[in-house]
C-alpha atoms as a PDB file:
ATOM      1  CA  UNK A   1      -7.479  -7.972 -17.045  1.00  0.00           C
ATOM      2  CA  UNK A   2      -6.879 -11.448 -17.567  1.00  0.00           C
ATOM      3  CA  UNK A   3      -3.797 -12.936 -18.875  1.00  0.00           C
ATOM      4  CA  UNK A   4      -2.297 -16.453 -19.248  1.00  0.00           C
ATOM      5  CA  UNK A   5       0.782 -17.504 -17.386  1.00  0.00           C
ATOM      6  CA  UNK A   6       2.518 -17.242 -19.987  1.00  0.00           C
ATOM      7  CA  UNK A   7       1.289 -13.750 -20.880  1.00  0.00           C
ATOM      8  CA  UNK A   8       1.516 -12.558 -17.322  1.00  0.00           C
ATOM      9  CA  UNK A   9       5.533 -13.599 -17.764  1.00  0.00           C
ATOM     10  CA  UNK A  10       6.503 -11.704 -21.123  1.00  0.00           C
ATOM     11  CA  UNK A  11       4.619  -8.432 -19.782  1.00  0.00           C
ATOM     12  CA  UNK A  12       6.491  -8.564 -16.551  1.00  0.00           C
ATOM     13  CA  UNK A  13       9.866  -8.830 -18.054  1.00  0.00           C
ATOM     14  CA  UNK A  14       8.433  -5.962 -20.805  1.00  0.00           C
ATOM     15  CA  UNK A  15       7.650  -3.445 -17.820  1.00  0.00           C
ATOM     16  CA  UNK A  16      11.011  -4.229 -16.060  1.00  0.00           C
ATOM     17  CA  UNK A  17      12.683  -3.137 -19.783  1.00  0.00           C
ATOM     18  CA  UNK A  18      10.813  -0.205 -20.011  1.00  0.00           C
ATOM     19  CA  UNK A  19      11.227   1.206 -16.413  1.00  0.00           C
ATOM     20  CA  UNK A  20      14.644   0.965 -17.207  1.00  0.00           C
ATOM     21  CA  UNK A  21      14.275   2.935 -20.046  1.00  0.00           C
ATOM     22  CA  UNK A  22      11.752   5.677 -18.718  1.00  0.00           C
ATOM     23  CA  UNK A  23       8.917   4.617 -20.884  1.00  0.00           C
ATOM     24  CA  UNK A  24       6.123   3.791 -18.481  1.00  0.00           C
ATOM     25  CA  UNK A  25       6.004   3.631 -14.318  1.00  0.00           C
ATOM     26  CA  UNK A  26       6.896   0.358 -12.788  1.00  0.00           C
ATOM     27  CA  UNK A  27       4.115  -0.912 -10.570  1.00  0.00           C
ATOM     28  CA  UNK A  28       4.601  -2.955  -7.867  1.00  0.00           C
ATOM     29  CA  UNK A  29       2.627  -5.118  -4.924  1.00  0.00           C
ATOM     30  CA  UNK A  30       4.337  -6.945  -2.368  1.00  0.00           C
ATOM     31  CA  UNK A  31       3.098  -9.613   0.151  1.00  0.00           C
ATOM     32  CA  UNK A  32       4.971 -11.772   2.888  1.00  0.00           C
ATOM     33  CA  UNK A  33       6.506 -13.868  -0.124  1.00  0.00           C
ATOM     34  CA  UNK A  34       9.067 -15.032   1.796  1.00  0.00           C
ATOM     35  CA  UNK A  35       7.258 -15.893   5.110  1.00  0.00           C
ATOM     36  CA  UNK A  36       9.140 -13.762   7.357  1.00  0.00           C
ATOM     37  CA  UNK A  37       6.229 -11.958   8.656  1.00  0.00           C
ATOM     38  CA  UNK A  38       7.323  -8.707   7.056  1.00  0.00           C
ATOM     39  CA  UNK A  39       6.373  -6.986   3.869  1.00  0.00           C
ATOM     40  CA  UNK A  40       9.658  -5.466   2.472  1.00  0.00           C
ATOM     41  CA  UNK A  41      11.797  -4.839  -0.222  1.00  0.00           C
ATOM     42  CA  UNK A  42      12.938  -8.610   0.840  1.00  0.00           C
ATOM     43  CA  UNK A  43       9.712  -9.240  -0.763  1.00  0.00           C
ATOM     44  CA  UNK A  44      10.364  -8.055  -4.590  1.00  0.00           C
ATOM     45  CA  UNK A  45      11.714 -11.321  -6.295  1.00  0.00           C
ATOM     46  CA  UNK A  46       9.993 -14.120  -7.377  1.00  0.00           C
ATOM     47  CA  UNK A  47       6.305 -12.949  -6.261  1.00  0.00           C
ATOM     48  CA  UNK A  48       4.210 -14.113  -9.458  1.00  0.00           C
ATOM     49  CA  UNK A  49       4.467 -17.738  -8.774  1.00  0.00           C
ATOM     50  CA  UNK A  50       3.640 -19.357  -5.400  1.00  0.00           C
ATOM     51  CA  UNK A  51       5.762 -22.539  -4.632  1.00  0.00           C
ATOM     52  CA  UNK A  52       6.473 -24.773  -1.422  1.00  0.00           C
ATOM     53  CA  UNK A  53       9.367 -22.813  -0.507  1.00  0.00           C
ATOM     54  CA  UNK A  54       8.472 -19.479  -1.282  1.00  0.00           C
ATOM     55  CA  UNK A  55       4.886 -17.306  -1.704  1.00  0.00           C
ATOM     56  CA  UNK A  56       2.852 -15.442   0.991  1.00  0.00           C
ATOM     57  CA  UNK A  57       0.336 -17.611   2.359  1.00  0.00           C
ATOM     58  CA  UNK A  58      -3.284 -16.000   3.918  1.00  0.00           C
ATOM     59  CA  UNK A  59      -6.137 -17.803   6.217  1.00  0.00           C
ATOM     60  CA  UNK A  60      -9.123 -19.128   5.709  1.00  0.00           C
ATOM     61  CA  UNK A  61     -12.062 -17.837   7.903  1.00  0.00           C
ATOM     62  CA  UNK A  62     -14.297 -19.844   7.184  1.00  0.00           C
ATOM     63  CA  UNK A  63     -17.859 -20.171   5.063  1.00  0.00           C
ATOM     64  CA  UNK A  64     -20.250 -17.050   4.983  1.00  0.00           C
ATOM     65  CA  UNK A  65     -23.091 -16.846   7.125  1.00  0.00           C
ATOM     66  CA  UNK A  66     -26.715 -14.772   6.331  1.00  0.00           C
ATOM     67  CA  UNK A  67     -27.785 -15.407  10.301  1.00  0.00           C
ATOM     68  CA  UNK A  68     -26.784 -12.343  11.996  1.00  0.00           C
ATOM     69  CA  UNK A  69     -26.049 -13.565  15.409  1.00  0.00           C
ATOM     70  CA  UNK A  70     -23.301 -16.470  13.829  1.00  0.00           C
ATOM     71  CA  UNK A  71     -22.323 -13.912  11.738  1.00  0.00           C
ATOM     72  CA  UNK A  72     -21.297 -12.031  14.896  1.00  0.00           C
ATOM     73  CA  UNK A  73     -18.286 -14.532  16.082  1.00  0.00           C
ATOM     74  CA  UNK A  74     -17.276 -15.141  12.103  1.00  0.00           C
ATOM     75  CA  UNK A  75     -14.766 -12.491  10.612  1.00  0.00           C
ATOM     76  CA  UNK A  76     -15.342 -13.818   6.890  1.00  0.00           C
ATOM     77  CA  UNK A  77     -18.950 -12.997   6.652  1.00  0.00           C
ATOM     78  CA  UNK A  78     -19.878 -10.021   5.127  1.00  0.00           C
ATOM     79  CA  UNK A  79     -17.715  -7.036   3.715  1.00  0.00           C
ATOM     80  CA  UNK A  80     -16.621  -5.586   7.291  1.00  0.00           C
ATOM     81  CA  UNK A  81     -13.290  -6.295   8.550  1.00  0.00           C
ATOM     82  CA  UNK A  82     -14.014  -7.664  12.501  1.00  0.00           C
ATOM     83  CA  UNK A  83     -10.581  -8.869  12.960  1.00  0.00           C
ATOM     84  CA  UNK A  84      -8.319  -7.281  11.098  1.00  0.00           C
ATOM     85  CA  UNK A  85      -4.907  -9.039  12.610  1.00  0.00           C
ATOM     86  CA  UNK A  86      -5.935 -12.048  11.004  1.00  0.00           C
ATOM     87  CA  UNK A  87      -5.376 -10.785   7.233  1.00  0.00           C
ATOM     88  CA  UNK A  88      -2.591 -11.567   5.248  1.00  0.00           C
ATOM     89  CA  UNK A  89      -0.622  -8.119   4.438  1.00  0.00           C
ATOM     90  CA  UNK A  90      -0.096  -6.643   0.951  1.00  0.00           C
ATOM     91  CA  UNK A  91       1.120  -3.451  -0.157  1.00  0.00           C
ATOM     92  CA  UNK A  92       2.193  -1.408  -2.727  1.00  0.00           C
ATOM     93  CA  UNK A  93       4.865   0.870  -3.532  1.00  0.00           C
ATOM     94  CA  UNK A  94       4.514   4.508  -3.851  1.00  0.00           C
ATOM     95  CA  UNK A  95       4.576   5.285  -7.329  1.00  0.00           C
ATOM     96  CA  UNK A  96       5.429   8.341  -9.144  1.00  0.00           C
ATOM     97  CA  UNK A  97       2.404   9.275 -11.208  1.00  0.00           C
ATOM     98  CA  UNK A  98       0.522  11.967 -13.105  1.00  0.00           C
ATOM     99  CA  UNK A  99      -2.760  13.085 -10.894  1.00  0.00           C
ATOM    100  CA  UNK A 100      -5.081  11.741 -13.751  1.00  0.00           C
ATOM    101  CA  UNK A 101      -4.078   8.444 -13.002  1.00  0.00           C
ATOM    102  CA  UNK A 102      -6.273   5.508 -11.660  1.00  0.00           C
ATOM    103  CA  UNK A 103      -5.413   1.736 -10.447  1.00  0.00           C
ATOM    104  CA  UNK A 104      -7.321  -1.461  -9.610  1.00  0.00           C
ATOM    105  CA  UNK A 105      -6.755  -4.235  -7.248  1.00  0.00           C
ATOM    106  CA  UNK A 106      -8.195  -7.249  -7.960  1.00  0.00           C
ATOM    107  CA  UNK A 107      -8.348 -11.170  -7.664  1.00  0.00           C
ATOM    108  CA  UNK A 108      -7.860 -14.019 -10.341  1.00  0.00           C
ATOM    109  CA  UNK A 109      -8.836 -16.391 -11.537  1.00  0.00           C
ATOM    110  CA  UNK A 110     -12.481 -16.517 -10.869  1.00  0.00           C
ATOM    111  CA  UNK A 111     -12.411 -19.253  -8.376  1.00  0.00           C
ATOM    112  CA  UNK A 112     -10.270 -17.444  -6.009  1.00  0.00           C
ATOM    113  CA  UNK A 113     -11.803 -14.322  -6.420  1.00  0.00           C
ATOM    114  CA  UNK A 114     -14.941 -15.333  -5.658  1.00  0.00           C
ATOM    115  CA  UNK A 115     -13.590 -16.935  -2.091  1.00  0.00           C
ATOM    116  CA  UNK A 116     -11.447 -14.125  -1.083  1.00  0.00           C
ATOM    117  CA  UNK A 117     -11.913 -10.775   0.154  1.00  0.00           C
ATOM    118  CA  UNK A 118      -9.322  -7.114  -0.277  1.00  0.00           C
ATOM    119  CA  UNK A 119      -9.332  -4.336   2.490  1.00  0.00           C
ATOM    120  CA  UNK A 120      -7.366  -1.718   2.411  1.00  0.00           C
ATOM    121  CA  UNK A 121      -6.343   0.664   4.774  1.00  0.00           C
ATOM    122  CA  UNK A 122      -8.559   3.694   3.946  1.00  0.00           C
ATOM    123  CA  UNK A 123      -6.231   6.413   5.888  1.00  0.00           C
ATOM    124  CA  UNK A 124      -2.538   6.234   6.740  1.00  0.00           C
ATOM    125  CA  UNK A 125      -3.080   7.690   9.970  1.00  0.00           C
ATOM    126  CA  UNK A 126      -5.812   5.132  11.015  1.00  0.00           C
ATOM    127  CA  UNK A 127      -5.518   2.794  13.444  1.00  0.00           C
ATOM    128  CA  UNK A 128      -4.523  -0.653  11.631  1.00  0.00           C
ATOM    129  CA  UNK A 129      -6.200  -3.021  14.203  1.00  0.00           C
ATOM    130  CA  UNK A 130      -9.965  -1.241  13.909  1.00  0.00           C
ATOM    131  CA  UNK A 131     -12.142  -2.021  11.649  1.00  0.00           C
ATOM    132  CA  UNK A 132     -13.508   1.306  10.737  1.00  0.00           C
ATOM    133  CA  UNK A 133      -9.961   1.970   8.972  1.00  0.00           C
ATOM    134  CA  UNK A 134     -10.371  -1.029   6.736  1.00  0.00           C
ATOM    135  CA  UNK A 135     -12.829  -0.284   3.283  1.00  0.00           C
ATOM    136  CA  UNK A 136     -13.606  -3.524   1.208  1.00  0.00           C
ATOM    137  CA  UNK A 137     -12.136  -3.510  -1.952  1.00  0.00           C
ATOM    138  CA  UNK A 138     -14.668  -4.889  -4.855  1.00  0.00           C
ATOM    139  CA  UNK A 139     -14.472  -5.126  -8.917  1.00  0.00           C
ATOM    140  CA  UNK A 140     -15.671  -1.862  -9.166  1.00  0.00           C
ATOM    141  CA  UNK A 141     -13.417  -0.017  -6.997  1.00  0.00           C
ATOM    142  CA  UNK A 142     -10.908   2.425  -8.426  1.00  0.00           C
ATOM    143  CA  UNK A 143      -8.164   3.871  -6.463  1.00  0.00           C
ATOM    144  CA  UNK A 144      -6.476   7.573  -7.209  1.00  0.00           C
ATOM    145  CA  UNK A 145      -3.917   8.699  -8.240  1.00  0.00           C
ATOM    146  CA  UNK A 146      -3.060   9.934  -4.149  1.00  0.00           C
ATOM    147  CA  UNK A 147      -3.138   6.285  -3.569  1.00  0.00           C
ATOM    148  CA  UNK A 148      -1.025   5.181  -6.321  1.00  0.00           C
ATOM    149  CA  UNK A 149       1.600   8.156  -5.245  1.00  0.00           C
ATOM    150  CA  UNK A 150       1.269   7.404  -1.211  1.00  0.00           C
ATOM    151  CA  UNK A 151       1.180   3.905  -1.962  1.00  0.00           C
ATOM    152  CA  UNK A 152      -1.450   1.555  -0.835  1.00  0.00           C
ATOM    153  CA  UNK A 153      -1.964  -0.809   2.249  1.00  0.00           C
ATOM    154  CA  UNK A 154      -4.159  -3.981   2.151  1.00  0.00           C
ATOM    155  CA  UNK A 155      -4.947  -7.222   3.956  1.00  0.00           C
ATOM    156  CA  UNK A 156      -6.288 -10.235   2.352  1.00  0.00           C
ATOM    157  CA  UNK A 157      -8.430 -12.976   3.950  1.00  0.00           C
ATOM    158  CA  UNK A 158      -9.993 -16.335   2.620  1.00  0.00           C
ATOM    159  CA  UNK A 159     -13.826 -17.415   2.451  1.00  0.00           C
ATOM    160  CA  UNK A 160     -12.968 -21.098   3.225  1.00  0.00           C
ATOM    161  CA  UNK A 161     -10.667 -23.187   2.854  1.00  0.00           C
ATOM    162  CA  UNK A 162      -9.696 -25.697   0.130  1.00  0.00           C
ATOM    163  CA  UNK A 163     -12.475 -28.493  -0.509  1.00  0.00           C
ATOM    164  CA  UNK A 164     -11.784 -29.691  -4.466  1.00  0.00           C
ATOM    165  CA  UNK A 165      -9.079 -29.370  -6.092  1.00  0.00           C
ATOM    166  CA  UNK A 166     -11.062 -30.016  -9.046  1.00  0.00           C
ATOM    167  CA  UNK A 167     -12.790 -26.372  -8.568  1.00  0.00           C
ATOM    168  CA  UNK A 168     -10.029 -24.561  -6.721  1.00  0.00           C
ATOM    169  CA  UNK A 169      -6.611 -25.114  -5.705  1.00  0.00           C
ATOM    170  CA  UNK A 170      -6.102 -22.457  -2.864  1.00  0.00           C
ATOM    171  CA  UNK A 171      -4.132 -20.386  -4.932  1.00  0.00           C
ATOM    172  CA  UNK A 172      -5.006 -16.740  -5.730  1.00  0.00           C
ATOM    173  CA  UNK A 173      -3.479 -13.895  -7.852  1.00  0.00           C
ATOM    174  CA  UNK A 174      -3.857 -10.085  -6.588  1.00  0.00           C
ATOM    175  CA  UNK A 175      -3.719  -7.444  -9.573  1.00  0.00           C
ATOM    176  CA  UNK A 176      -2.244  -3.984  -9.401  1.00  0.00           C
ATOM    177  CA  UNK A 177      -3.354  -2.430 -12.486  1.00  0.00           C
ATOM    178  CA  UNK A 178      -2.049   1.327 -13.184  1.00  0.00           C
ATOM    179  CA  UNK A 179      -3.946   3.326 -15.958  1.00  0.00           C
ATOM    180  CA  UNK A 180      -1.763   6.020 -17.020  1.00  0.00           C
ATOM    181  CA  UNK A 181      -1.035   7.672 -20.291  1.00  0.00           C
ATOM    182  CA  UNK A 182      -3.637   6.189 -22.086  1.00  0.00           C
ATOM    183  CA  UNK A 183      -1.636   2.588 -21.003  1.00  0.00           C
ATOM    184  CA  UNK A 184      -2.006  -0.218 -18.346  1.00  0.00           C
ATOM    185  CA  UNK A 185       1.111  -1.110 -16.585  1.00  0.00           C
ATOM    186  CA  UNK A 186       0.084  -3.778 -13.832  1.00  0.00           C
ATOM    187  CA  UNK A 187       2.051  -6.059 -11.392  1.00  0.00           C
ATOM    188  CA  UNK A 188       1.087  -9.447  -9.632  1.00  0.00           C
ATOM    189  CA  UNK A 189       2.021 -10.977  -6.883  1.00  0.00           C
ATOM    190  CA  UNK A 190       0.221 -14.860  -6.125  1.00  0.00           C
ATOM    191  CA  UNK A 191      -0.409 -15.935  -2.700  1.00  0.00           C
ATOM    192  CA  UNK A 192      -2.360 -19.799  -1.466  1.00  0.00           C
ATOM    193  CA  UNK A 193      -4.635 -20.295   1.813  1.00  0.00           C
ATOM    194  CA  UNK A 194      -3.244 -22.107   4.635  1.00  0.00           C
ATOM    195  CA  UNK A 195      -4.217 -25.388   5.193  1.00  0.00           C
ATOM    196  CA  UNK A 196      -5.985 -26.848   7.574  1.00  0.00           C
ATOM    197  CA  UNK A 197      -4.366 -29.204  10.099  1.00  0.00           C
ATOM    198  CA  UNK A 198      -6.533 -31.855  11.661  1.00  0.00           C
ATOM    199  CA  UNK A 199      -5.626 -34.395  13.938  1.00  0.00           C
ATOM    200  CA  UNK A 200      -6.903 -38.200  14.352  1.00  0.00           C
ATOM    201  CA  UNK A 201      -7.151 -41.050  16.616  1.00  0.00           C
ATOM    202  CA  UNK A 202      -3.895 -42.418  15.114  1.00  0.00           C
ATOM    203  CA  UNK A 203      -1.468 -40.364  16.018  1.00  0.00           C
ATOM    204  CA  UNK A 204       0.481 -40.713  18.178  1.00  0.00           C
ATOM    205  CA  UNK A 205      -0.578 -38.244  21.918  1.00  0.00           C
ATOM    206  CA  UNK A 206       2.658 -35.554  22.113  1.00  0.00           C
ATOM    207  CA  UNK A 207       0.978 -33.467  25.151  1.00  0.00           C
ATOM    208  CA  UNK A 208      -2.470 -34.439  27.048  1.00  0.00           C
ATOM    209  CA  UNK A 209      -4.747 -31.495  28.625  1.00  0.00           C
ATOM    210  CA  UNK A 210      -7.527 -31.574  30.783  1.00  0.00           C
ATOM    211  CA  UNK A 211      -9.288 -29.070  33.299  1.00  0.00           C
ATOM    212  CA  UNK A 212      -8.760 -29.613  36.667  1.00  0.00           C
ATOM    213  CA  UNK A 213     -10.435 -32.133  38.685  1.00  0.00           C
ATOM    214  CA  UNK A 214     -12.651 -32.780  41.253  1.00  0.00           C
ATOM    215  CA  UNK A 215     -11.014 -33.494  44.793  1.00  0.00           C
ATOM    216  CA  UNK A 216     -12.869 -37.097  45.241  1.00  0.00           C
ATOM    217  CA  UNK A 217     -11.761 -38.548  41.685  1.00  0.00           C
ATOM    218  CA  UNK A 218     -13.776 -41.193  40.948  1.00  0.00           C
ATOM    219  CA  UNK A 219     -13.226 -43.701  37.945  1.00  0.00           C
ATOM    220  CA  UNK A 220     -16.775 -45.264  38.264  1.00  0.00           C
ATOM    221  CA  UNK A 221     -16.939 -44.116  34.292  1.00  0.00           C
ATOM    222  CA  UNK A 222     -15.534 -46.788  31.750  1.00  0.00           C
ATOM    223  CA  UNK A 223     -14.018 -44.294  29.226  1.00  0.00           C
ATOM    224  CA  UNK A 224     -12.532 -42.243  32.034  1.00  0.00           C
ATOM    225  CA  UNK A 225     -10.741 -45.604  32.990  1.00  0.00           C
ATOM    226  CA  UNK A 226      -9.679 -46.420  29.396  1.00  0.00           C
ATOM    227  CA  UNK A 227      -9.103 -42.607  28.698  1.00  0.00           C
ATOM    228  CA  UNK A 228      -6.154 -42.797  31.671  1.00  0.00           C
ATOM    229  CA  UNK A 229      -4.981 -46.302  30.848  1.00  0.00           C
ATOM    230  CA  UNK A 230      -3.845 -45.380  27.526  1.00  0.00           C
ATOM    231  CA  UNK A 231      -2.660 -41.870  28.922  1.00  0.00           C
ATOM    232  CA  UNK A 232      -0.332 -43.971  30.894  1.00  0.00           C
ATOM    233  CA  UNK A 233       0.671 -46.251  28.044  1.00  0.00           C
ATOM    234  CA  UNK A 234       1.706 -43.186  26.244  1.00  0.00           C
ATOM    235  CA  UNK A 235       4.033 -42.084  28.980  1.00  0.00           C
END
């Protein structure tokens, strides 16, 4: 399902009337929207929109790889969670539904979908931190109604991080679409990758780390010599 802004907006504040009024369930997926490092109720208000102040943010792990061995040391590769603390947590509340009922999770729009990948935990008794309790969560998956009741955990990770603007802007949307009824009832929740931090010659040195040296030092070396000067001129 894809929906405008605008859209997304007037059906939000049309499923909030009509849970009040019994006409359809209220869906709902939460991330860490306000960047406490919890998913909680704490969570509920003002998910759809990411801003500077408030929205969940996930990592980027980098580009896929097809060489097996790189792949090995890169978590984003592939549709097998290898490090699964490193996802961004979403969830969704248990939801009181009738047992023919179905839901999807998804990504928009199609620039973040396509560089971003859903887990989700595949049994509440699983161990969280192995990767064997994590299933990849694609277009085509459907979840049941047990995971709509139960409620359903997931973790979110990027493909890489932002390079255009122009093409993507590091922002994402995750879908929770309920079928039930003959209706859809959905929820959304928007989260953006993290950037990435990189430091240059310019700034100004705040701590200085080396391995340990040799017991003869020597400073026969002319950028060792610089390298300590300016060391020493940055106290």
């Amino acid at each position: 399902m894809y929906l405008s802004v605008n859209a997304v907006t007037i059906v939000l504040v049309t499923l909030q009337f009509g849970a009040v009024h019994g006409q359809q369930p209220k869906p709902m997926i939460l991330a860490d929207t306000n960047r406490d490092g919890i998913v909680d109720d704490s969570d509920a208000t003002d998910r759809a929109f990411w801003t500077p102040s408030r929205g969940a943010i996930f990592l980027p792990n980098g580009n896929p790889i097809s060489n097996h061995e790189l792949a090995s040391c890169h978590d984003a590769s592939g549709h097998l969670l290898l490090e699964p603390s490193l996802v961004a947590p979403l969830k969704t509340i248990p939801l009181e539904v009738s047992d023919d009922t179905i839901a999807h999770i998804y990504a928009t729009p199609d620039a973040a979908s396509e560089r971003v990948r859903l887990f989700y935990l595949n049994d509440s008794s699983a161990n969280p931190a192995e990767t064997a309790s994590w299933s990849f969560v694609d277009l085509e998956f459907t979840f049941n109604a047990s995971h709509v009741q139960a409620g359903i955990t997931l973790g979110i990770d990027g493909y890489e991080f932002v390079k255009d603007l122009a093409k993507w802007d590091g922002k994402v949307r995750v879908h929770f679409d309920v079928h039930a009824n003959g209706t859809v009832v959905f929820d959304v929740v928007e989260l953006k990758v993290a950037p990435v931090l990189n430091h240059h010659h310019l700034q100004r040195v705040s701590a200085f780390v080396s391995t340990a040296a040799k017991s003869l030092i020597l400073y026969s070396s002319i950028f060792s010599a610089d390298l300590m000067k300016r060391g020493r001129r940055q106290g």
